[in-house]
Protein backbone atom coordinates (compact mmCIF):
# COMPACT_ATOMS: atom_id res chain seq x y z
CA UNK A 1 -15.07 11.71 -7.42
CA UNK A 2 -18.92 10.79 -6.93
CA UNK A 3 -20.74 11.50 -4.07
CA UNK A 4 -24.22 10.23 -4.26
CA UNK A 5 -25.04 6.36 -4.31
CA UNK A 6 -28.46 4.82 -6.42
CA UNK A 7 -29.16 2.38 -3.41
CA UNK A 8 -29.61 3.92 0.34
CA UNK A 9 -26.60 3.59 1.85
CA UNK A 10 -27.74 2.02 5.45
CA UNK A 11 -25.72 2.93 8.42
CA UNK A 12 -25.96 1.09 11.92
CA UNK A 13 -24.06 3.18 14.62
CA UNK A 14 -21.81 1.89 17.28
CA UNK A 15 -24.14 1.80 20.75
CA UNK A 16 -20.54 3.06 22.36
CA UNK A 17 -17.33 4.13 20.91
CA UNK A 18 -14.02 2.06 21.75
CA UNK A 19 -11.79 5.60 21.03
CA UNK A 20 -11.11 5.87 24.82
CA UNK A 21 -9.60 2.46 25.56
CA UNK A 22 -6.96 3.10 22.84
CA UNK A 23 -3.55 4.53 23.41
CA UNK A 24 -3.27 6.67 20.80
CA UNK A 25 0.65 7.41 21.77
CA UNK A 26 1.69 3.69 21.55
CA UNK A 27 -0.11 2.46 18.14
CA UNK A 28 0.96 -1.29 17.01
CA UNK A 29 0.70 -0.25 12.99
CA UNK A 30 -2.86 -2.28 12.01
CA UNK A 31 -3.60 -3.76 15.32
CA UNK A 32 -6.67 -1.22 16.40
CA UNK A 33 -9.72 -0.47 14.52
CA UNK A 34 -12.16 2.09 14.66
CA UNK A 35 -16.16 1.88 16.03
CA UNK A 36 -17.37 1.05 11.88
CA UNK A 37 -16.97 -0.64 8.78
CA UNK A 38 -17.93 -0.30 5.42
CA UNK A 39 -19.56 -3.48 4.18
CA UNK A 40 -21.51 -4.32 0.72
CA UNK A 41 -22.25 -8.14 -0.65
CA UNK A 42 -22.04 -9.14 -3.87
CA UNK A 43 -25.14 -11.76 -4.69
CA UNK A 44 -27.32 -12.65 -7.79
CA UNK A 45 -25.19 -10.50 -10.36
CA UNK A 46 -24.86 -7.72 -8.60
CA UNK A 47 -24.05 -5.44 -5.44
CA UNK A 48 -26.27 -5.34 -2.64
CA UNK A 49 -27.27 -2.09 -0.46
CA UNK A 50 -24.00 -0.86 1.09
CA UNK A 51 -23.50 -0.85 4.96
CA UNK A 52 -21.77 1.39 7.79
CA UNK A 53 -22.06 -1.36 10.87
CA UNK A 54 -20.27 -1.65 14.00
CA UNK A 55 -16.56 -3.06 14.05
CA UNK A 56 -16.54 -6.82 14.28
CA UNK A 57 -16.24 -10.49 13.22
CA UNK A 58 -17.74 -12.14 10.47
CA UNK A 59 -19.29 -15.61 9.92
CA UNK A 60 -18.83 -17.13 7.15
CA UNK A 61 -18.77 -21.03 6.12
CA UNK A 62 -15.90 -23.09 6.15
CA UNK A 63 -16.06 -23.84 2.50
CA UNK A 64 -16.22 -19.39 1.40
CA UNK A 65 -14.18 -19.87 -1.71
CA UNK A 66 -11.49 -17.08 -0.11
CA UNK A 67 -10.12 -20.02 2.46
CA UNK A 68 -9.61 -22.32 -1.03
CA UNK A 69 -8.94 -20.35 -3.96
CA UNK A 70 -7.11 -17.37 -2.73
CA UNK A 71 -9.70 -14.95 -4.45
CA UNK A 72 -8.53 -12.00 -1.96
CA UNK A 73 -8.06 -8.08 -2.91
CA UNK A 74 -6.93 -5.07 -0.90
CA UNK A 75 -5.91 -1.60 -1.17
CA UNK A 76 -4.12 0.46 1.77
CA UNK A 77 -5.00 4.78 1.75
CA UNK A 78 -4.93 7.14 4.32
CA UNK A 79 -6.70 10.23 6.11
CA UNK A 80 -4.73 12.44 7.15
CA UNK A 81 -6.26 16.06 9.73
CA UNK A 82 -4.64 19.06 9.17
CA UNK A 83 -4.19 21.66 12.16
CA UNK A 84 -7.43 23.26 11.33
CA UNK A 85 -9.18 20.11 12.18
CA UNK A 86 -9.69 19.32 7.94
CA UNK A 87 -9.90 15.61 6.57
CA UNK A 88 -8.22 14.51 3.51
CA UNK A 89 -7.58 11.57 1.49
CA UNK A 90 -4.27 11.47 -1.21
CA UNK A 91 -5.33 10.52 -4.13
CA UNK A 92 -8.00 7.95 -3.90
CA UNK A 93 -8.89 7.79 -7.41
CA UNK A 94 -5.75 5.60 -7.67
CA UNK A 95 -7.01 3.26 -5.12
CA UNK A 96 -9.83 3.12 -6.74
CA UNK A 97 -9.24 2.37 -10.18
CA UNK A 98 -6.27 0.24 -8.89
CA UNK A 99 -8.90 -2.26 -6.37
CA UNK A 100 -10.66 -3.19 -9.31
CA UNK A 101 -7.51 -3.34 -11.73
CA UNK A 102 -6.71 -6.26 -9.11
CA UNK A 103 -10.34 -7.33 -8.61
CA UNK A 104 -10.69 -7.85 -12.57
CA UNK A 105 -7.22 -10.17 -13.03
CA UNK A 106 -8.89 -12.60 -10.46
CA UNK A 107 -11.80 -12.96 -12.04
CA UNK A 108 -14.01 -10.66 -9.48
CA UNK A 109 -16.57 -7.92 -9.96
CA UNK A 110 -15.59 -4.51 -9.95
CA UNK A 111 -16.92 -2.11 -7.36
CA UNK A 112 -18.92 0.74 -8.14
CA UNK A 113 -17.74 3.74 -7.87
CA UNK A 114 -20.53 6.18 -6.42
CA UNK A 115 -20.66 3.25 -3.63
CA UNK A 116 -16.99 3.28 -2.64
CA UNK A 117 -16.88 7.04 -2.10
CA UNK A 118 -19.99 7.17 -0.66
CA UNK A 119 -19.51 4.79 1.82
CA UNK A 120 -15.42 6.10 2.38
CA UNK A 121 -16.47 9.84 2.87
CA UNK A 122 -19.41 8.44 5.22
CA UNK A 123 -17.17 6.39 7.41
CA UNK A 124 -14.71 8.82 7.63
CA UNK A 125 -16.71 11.44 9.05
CA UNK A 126 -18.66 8.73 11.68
CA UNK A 127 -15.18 7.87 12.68
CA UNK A 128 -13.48 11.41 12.30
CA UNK A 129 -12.18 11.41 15.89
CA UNK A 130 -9.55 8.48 15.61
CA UNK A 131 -8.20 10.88 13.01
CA UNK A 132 -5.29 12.96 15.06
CA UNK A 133 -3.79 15.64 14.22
CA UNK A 134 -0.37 16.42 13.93
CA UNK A 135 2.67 15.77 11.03
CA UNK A 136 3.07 11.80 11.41
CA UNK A 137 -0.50 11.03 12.40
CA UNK A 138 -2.92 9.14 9.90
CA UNK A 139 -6.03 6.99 9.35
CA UNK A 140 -4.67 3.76 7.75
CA UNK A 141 -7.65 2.92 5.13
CA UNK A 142 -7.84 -0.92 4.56
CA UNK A 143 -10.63 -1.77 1.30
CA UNK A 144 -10.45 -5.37 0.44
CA UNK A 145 -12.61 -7.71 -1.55
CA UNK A 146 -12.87 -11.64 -0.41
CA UNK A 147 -14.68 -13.94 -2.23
CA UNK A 148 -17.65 -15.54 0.29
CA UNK A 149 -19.62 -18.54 -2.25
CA UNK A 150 -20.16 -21.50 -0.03
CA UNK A 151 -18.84 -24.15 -2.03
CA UNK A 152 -15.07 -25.87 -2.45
CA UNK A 153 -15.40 -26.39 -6.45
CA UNK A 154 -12.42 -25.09 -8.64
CA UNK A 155 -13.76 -21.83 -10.42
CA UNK A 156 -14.52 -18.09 -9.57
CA UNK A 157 -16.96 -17.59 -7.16
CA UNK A 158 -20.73 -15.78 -7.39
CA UNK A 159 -20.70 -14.18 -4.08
CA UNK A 160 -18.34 -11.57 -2.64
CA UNK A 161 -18.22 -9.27 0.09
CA UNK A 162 -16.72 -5.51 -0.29
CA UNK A 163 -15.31 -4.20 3.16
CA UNK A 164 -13.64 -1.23 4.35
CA UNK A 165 -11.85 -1.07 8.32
CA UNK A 166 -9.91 1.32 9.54
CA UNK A 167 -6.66 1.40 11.87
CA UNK A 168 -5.39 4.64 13.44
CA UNK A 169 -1.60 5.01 12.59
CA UNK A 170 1.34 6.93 14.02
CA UNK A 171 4.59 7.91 12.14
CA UNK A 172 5.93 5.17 10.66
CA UNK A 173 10.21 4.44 11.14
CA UNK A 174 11.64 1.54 12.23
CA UNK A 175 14.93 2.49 11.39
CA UNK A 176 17.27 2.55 8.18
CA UNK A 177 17.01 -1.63 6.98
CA UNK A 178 19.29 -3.86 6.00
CA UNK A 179 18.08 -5.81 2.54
CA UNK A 180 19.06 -8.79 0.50
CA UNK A 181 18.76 -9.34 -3.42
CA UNK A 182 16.79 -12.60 -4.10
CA UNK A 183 18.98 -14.88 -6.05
CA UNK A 184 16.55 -17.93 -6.21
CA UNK A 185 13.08 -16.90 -5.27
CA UNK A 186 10.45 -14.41 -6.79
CA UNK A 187 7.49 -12.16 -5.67
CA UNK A 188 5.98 -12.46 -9.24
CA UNK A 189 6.14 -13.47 -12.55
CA UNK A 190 5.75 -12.41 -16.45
CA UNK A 191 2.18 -12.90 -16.85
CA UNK A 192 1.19 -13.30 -13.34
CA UNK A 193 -0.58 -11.11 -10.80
CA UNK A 194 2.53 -9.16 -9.43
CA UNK A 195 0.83 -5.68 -10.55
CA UNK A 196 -2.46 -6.82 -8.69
CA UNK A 197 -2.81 -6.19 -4.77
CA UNK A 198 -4.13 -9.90 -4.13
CA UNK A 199 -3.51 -11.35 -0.81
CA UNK A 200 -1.59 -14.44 -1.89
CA UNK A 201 1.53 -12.31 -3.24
CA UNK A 202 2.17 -10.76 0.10
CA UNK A 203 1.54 -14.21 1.19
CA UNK A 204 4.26 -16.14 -0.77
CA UNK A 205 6.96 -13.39 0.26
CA UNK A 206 7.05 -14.47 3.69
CA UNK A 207 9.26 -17.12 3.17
CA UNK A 208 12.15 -15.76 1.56
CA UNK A 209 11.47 -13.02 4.44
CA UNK A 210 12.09 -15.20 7.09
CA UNK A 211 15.41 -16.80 4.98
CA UNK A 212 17.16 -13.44 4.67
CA UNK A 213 16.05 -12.32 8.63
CA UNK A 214 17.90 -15.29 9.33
CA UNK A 215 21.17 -13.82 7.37
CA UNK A 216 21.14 -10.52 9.58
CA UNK A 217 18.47 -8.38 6.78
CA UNK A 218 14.83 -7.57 6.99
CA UNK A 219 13.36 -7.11 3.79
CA UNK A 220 14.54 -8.84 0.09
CA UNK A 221 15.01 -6.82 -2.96
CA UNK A 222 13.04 -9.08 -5.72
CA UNK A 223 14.43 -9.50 -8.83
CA UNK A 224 13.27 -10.82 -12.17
CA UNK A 225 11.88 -14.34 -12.24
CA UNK A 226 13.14 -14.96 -15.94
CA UNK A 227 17.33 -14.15 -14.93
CA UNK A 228 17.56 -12.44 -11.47
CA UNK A 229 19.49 -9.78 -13.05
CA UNK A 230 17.12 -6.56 -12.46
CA UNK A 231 15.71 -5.05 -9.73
CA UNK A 232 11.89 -5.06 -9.25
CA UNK A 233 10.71 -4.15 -5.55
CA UNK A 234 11.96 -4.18 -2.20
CA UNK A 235 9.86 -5.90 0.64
CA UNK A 236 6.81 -4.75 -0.07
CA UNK A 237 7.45 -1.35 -1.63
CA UNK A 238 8.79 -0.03 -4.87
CA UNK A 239 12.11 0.70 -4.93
CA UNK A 240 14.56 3.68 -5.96
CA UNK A 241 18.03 3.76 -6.62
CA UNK A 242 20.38 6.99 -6.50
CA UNK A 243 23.30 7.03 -8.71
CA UNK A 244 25.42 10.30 -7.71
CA UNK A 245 22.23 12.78 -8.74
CA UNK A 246 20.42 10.68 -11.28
CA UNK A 247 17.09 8.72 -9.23
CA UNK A 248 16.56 5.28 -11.19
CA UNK A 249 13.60 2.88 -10.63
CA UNK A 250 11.88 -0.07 -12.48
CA UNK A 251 9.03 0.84 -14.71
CA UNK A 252 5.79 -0.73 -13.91
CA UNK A 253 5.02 -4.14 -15.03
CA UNK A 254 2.48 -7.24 -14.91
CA UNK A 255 5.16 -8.35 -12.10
CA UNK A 256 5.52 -4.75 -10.41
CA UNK A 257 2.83 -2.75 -8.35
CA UNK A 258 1.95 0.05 -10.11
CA UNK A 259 2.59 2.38 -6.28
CA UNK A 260 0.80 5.70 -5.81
CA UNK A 261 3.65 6.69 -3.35
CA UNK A 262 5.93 5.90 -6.33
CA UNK A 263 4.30 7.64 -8.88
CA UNK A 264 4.15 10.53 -6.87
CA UNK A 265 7.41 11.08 -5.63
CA UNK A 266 8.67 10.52 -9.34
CA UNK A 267 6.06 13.36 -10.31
CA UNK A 268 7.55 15.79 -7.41
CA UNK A 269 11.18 15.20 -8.54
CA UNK A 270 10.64 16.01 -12.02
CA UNK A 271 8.90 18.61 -11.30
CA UNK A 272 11.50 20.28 -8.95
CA UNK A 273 14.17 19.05 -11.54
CA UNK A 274 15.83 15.67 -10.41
CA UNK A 275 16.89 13.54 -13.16
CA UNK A 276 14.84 10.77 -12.86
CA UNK A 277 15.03 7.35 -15.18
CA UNK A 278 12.42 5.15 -15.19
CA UNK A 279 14.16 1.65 -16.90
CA UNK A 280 15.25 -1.75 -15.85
CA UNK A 281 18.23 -1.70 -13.48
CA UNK A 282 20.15 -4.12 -13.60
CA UNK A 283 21.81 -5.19 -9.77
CA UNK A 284 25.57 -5.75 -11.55
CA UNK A 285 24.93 -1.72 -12.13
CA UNK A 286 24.01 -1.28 -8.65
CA UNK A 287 26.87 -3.22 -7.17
CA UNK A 288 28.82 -1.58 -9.55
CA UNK A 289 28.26 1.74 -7.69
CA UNK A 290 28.57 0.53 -4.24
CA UNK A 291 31.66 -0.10 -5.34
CA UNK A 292 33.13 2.96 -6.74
CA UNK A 293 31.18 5.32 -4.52
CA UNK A 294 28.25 6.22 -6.98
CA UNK A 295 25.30 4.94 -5.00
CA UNK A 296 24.13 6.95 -2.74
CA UNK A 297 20.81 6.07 -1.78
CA UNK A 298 18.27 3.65 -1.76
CA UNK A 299 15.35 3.66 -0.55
CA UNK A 300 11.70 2.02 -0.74
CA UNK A 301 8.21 3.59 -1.12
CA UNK A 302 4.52 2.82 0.16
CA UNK A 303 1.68 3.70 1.95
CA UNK A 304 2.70 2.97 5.07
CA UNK A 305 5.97 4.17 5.65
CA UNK A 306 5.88 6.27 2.45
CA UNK A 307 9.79 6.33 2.34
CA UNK A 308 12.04 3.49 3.77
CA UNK A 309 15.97 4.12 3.53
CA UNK A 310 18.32 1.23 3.28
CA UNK A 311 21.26 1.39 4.85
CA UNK A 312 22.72 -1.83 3.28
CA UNK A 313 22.36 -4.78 0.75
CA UNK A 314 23.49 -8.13 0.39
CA UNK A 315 24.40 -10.22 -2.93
CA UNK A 316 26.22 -13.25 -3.20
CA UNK A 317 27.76 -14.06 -0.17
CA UNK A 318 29.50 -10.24 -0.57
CA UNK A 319 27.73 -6.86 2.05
CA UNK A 320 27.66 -3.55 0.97
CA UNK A 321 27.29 -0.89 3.37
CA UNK A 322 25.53 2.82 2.09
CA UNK A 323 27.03 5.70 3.44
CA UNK A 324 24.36 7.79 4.88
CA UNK A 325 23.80 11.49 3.05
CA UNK A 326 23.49 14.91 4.79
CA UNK A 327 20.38 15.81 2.41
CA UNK A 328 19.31 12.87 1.29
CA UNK A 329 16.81 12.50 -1.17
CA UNK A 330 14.76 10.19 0.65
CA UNK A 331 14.10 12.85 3.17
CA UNK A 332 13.56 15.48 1.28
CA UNK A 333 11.07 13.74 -0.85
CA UNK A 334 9.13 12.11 2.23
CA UNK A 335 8.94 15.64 3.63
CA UNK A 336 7.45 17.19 0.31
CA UNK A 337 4.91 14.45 -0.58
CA UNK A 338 3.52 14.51 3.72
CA UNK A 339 3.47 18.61 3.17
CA UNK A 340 0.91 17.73 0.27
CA UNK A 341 -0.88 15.12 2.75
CA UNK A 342 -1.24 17.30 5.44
CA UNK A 343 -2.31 20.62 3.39
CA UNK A 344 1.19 22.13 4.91
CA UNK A 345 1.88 23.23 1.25
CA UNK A 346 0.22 23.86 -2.30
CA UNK A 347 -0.92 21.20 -3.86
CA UNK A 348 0.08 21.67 -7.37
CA UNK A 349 -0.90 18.49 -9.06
CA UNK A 350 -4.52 18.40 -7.61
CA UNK A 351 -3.94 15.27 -5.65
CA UNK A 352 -5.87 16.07 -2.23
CA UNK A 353 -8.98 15.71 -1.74
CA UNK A 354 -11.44 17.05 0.98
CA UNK A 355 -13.41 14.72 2.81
């Protein structure tokens, strides 16, 4: 991870710090920001001196090519302050490489590297004390890239902006969730921009969101666009399956997210030998076993909440209720990846990284 930038990185300080009218006990996930933000411009072929300026709104003409064509990218990370007062980040070569994975399949310049750690580690430490302490407690990282040309004509734009804000976070439940397997409508298709964090596939999920709240769940399990016959992701997370002992999950896709929680909790399980198998599953096989008793768990992963039991799924008209397990591989694999965030254990696999 590079440390040094080629242009001056310019920082403009906050003339007073908002920390004290926040409650940091009663966080509303994404609703408060820190004092600073990370800004760069793209313009004449290339990026512009990066910024650290104080939190705030941006002008920008009606016509910015983001309102029209959609040409939006994002990442969500976290900091995370150990009980010695220590900042670290979880991998953030995977948001990295993964921002401009996404920024590339809509036609968008990719972001240098030396300026995106530069200007992370740099905000980080100007904002280190909306970082708290304590087993639960994070700094939710939001990069994003929006595309800023003046001008409504149909084609990529020249002119971006790079941005990075930050939202203090507490520990994230709300509760085992109810889901419902999508029948008619996708998140994604073969070919698309499924594995790409743009803004308009969150976007177009709302809907059959607000379809299956109105049936008694709170999240849809997508399935393939081609037959509806496999599983793909739940909500907005991957999603993992437990048959008796054996942990199944999708393999990645142009339709599926390629998730850094996922990837990581499949590393931890096979390396503290869990059968895992990483294949298409099919939902007859998973209403199979919620039938005869051989599902156990499932369970979503992300950022955010970085594990997300269900407690239930719909299909068909039909409800299938998930008996809850005493030692429950969800838990136990939340527990071991947020010992690795919060430098509570060894970190074997040389994921954490010091700010």
């Amino acid at each position: 991870m590079k440390n040094t930038v080629s242009k001056e990185l310019k920082i403009k300080k906050a003339n007073e710090s908002k920390i004290g009218q926040v409650d940091f006990e009663n966080l509303d996930f994404g609703k408060v920001f820190t004092d600073h933000m990370f800004v760069c411009d793209y313009a004449n072929g290339e990026w512009q001196t990066p910024e650290i300026v104080p939190y705030g709104p941006l002008t920008m003409d009606p016509s910015a090519r983001v309102f029209h064509y959609g040409q939006a990218v994002f990442e969500g990370m976290k900091a995370y302050k150990d009980d010695n007062g220590d900042t670290f980040l979880f991998r953030p070569d995977e948001n990295f490489n993964r921002i401009n994975k996404s920024a590339e399949r809509l036609a968008m310049p990719k972001f240098p590297e030396d300026y995106f750690f530069e200007g992370l580690n740099t905000l980080l430490k100007l904002d280190s004390a909306w970082i708290k302490p304590g087993f639960g407690n994070s700094l939710y990282i939001r990069p994003f890239v929006i595309a800023t040309q003046a001008s409504v004509s149909a084609s990529e734009a020249d002119e971006y902006k790079f941005l990075i804000i930050c939202s203090p976070a507490q520990s994230y439940y709300s509760g085992d969730v109810s889901v419902l397997v999508a029948e008619k409508y996708s998140r994604s298709a073969d070919g698309g921009i499924g594995f790409a964090k743009a803004a308009g596939n969150y976007a177009g999920q709302f809907y059959p969101t607000n379809l299956a709240k109105k049936e008694g769940y709170q999240q849809v399990v997508w399935t393939d666009s081609n037959t509806h016959e496999y599983m793909e992701e739940a909500g907005t997370m991957n999603v993992f399956f437990r048959i008796n002992d054996t942990l199944l999950t999708a393999p990645v896709s142009d339709r599926i997210l390629d998730g850094i929680t996922r990837k990581s909790l499949i590393a931890i399980a096979e390396k503290e030998g869990y059968k895992v198998d990483v294949r298409p599953v099919k939902v007859s096989e998973i209403v199979e076993a919620a039938k005869n008793g051989s599902l156990k768990e499932i369970f979503g992963a992300g950022t955010a909440a970085v594990v997300s039991p269900v407690k239930a799924f719909g299909y068909k008209g039909e409800h299938y209720e998930i008996e809850k397990q005493e030692n429950s591989f969800a838990s136990h694999f939340k527990n071991a990846l947020m010992n690795i965030q919060y430098n509570k254990s060894e970190d074997s696999f040389g994921w954490r990284v010091k700010v």
